[in-house]
Protein backbone atom coordinates (compact mmCIF):
# COMPACT_ATOMS: atom_id res chain seq x y z
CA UNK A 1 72.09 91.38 107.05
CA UNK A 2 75.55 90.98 105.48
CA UNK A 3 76.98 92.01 101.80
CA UNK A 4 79.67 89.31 100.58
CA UNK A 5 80.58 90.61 97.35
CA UNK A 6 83.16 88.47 95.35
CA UNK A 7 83.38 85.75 98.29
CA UNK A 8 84.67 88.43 100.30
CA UNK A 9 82.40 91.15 103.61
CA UNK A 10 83.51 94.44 102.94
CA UNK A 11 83.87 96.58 106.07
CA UNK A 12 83.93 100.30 104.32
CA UNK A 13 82.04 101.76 101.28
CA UNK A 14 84.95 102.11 99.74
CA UNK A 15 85.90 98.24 100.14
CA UNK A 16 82.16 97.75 98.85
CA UNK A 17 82.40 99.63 95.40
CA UNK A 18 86.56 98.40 95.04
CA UNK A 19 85.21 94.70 95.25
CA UNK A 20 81.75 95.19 93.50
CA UNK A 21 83.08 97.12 90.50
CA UNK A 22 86.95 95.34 90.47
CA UNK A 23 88.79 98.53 90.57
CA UNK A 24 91.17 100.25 93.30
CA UNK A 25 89.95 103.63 94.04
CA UNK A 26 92.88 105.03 95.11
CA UNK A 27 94.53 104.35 92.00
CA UNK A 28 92.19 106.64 90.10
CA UNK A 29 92.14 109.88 93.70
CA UNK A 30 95.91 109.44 94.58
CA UNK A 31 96.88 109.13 97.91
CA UNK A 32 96.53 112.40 100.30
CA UNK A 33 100.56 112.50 99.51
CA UNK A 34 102.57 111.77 96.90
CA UNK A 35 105.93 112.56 95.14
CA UNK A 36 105.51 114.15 91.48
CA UNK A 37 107.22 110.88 90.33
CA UNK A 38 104.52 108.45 92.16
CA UNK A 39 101.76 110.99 90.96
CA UNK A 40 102.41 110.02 87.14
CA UNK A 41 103.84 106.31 87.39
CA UNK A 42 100.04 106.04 89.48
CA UNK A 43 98.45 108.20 86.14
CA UNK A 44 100.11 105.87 83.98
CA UNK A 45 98.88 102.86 85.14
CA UNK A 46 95.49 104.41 86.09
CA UNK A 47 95.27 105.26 82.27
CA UNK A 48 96.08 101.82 81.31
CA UNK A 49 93.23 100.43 83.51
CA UNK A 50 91.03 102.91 82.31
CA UNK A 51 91.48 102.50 78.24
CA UNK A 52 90.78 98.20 79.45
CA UNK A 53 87.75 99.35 81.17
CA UNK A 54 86.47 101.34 78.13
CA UNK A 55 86.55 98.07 76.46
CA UNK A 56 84.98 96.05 78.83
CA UNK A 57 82.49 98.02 80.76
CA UNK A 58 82.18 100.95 79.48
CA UNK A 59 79.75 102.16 82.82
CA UNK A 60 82.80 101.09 84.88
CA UNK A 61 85.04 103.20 83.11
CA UNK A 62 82.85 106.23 83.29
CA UNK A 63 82.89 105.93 87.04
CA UNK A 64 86.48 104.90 87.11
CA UNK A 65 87.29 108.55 85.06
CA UNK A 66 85.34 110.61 87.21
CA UNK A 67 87.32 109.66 90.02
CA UNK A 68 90.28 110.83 88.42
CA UNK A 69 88.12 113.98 88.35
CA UNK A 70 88.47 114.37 92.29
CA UNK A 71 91.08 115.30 94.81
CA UNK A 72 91.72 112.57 97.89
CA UNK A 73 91.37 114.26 100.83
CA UNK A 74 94.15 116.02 102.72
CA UNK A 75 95.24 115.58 106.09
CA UNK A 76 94.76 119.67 107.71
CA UNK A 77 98.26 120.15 109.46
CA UNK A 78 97.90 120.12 113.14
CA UNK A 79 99.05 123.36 114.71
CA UNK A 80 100.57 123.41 118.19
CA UNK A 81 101.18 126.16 119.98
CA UNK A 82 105.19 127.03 120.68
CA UNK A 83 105.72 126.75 124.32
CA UNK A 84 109.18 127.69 126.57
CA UNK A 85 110.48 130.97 126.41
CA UNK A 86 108.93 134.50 124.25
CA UNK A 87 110.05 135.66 120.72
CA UNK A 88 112.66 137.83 121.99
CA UNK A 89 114.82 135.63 123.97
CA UNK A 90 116.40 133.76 121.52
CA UNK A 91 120.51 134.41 122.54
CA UNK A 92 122.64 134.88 119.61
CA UNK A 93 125.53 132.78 119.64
């Protein structure tokens, strides 16, 4: 069975509730990085949205704050292991 919501098959849950409910997710979690600068032009805007969705659907809204509740995800740095030569035989120049 397939779910068209708004004309439109979403492939991810995430597509699902952005399309069913009209609002970007990411706007309200943040990306997994962002500059200080991008972090409050993004709460700016996701404040806007949020004080329109009050108005209009109010259940939205409650579900759209609650997101900015959470943290997105962050990538775990990959450690590699430092190969080609030992700690003591670095030559000073």
């Amino acid at each position: 069975m397939k779910i068209i919501v708004a004309g439109r098959e979403p492939v991810t849950t995430t597509e699902f509730i952005e399309l069913a409910l009209g609002i970007d997710v990411q706007l309200f979690t943040g990306p997994a990085v962002e500059s200080a600068m991008e972090r409050a032009a993004r709460l700016d805007v996701a404040r806007e949205v949020l004080a329109e969705l009050r108005e209009s659907d109010p259940e939205v809204a409650a579900y759209a704050e609650s997101l900015l509740r959470t943290l997105p995800l962050k990538r775990r740095a990959v450690r590699r292991p430092v190969t080609g030569g030992t700690a003591g035989s670095a030559v000073a120049a």
